[in-house]
C-alpha atoms as a PDB file:
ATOM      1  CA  UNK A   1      14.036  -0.815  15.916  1.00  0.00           C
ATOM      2  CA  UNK A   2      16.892  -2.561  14.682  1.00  0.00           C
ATOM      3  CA  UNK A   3      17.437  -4.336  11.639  1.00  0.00           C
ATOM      4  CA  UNK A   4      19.165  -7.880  11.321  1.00  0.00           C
ATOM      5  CA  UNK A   5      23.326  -6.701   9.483  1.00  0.00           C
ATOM      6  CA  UNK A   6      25.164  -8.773   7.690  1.00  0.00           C
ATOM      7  CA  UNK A   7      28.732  -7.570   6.971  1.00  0.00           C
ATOM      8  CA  UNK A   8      31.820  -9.117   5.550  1.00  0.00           C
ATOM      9  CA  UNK A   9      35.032  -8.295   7.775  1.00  0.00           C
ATOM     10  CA  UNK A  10      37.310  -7.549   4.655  1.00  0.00           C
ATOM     11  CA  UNK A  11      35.046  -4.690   3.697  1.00  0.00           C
ATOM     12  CA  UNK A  12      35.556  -2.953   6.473  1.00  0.00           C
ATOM     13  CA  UNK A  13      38.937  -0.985   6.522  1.00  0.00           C
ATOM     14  CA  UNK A  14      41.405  -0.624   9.193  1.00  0.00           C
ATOM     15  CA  UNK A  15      42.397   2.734  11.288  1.00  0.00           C
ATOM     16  CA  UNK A  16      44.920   3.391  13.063  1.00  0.00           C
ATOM     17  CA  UNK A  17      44.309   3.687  17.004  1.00  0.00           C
ATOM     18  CA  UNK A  18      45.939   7.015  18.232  1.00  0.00           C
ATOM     19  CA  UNK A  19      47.803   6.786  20.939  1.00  0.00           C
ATOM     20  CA  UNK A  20      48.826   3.203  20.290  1.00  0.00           C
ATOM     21  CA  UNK A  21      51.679   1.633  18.340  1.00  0.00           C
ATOM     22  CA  UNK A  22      51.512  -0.184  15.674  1.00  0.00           C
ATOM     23  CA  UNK A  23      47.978  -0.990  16.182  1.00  0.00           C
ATOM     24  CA  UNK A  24      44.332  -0.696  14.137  1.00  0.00           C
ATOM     25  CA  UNK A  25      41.045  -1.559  14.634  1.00  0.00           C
ATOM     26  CA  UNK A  26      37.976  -2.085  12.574  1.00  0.00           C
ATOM     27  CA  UNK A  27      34.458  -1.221  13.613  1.00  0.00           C
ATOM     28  CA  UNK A  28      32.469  -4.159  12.801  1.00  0.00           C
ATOM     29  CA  UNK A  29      29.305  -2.879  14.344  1.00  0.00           C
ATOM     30  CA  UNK A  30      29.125   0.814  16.081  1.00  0.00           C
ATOM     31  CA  UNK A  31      25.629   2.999  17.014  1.00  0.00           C
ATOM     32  CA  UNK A  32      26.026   4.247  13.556  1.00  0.00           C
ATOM     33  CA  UNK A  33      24.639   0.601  12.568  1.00  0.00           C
ATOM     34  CA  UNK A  34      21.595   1.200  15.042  1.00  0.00           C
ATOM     35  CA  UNK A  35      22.571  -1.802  17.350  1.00  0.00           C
ATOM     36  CA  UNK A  36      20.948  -1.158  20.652  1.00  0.00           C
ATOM     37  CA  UNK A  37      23.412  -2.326  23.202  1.00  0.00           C
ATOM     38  CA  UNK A  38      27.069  -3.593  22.072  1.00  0.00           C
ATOM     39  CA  UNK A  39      29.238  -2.629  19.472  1.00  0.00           C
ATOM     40  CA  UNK A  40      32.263  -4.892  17.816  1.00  0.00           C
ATOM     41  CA  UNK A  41      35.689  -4.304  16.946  1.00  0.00           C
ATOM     42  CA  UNK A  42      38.850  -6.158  14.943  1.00  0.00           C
ATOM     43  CA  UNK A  43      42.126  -5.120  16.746  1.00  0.00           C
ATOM     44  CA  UNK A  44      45.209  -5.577  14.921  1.00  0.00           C
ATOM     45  CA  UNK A  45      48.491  -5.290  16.377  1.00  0.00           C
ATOM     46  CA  UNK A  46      52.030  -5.464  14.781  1.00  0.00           C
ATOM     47  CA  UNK A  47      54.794  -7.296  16.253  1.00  0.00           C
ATOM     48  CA  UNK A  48      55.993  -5.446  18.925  1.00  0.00           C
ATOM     49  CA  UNK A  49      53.067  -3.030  18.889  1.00  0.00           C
ATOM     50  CA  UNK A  50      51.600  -1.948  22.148  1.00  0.00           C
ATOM     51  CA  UNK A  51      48.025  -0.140  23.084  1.00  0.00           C
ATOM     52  CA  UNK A  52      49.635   1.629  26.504  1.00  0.00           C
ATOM     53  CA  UNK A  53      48.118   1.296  29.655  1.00  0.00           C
ATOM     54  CA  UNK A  54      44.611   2.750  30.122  1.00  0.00           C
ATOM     55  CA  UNK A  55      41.092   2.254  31.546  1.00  0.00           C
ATOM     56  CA  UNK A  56      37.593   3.249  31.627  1.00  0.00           C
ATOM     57  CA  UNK A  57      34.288   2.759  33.112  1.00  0.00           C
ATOM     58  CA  UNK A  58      33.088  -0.518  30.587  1.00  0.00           C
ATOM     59  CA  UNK A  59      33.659  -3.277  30.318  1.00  0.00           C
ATOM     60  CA  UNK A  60      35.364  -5.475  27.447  1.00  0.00           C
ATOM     61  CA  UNK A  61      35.748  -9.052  26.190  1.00  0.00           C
ATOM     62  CA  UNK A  62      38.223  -9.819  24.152  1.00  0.00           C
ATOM     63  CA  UNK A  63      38.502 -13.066  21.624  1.00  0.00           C
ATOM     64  CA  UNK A  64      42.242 -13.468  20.754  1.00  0.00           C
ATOM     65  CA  UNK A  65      41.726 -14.476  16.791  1.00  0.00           C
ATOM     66  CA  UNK A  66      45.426 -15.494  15.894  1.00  0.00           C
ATOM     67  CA  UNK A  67      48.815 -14.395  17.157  1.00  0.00           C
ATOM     68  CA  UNK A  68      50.678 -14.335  20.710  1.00  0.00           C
ATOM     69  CA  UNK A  69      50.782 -11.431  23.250  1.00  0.00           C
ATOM     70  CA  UNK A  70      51.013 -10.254  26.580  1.00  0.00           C
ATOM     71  CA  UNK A  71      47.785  -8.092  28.463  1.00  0.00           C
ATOM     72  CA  UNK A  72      48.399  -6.390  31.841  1.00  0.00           C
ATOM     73  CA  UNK A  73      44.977  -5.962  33.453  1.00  0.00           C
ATOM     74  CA  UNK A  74      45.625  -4.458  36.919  1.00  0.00           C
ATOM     75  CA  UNK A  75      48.523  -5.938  38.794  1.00  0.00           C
ATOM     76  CA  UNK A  76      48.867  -9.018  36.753  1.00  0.00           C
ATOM     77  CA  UNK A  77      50.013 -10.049  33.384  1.00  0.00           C
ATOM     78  CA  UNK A  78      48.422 -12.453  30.939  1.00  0.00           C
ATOM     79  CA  UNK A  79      50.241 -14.771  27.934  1.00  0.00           C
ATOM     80  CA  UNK A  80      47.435 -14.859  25.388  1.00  0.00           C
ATOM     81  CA  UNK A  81      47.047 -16.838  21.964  1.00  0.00           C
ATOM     82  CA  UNK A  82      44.457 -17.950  19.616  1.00  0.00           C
ATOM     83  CA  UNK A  83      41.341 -19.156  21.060  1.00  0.00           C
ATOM     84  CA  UNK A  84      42.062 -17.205  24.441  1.00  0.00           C
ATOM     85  CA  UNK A  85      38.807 -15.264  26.190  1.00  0.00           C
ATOM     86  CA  UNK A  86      39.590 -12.078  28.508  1.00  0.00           C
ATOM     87  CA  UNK A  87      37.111 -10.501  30.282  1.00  0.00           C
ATOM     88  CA  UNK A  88      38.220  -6.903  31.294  1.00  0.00           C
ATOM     89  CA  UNK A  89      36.054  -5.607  34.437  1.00  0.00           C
ATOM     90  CA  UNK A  90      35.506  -1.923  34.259  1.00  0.00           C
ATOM     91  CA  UNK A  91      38.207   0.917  35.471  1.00  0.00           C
ATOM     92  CA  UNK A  92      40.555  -2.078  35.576  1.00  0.00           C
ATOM     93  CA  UNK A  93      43.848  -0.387  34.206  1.00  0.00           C
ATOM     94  CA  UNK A  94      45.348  -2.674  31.360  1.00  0.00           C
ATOM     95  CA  UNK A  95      47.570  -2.678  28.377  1.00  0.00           C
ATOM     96  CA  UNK A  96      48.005  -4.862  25.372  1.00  0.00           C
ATOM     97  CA  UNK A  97      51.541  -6.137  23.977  1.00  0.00           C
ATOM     98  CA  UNK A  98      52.223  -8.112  20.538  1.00  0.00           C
ATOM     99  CA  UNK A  99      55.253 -10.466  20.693  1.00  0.00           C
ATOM    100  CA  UNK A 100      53.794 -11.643  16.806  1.00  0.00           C
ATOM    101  CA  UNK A 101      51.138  -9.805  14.692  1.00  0.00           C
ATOM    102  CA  UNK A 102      47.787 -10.459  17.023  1.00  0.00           C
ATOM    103  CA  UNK A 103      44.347 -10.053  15.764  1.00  0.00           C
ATOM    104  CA  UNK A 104      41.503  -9.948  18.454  1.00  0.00           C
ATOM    105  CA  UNK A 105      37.845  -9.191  18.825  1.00  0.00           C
ATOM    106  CA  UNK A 106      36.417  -7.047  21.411  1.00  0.00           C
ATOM    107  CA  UNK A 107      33.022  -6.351  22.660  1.00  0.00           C
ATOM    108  CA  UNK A 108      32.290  -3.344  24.053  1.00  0.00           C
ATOM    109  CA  UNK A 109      28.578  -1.533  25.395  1.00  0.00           C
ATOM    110  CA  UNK A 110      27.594   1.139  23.471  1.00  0.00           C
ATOM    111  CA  UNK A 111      28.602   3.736  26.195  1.00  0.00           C
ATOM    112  CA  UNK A 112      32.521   3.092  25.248  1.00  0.00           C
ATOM    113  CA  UNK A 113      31.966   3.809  21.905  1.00  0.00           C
ATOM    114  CA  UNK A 114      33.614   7.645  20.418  1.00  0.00           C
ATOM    115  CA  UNK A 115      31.418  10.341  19.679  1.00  0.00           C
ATOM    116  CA  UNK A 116      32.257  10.082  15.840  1.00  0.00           C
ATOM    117  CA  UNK A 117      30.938   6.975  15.698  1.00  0.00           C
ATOM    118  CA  UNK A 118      27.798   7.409  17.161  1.00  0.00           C
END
């Protein structure tokens, strides 16, 4: 059963995401924390950083914390800043571009989550 967590962002670090640029995330909560369902992550993206195009079978929501950037999600492309919501349906292809440093949050079920952090 799980536990209530309280955490502090700033004691978590930040890793770099391969096969990104210029771009690191922070596991806020993962499995490792026992939470049953959804785990949370801190993206943070340089200017003129990219995560390239990708996609998978989850979905994501994303809470744009600060900054200004572009996301491609299928066909179309989004200009996102703070306080902007994106839902990203799953296999949707989509890719992430910084114009300034961006910082977002992003949901994600448990399913999307690597093996190492199980």
């Amino acid at each position: 059963m799980s536990e209530t967590i309280v955490k502090h962002i700033d004691d978590l670090p930040f890793q770099p995401v391969p096969q990104a640029e210029a771009t690191y995330v922070k596991w806020v909560f993962s499995p490792k924390d026992e939470v049953p369902n959804f785990s949370m992550r801190i993206f943070r993206i340089e200017a003129g950083g990219k995560i390239p195009e990708h996609s998978h079978p989850w979905e994501h929501e994303i809470l744009v914390l600060r900054g200004r950037g572009k996301i491609r999600i299928g066909d179309r492309e989004f200009e996102v800043g703070e306080g902007n919501a994106i839902y990203i349906p799953p296999n949707e292809p989509h890719e992430y571009y910084a114009y300034e440093e961006i910082l977002f949050l992003c949901m994600i079920p448990n399913e999307g989550v690597p093996p190492e952090l199980r």
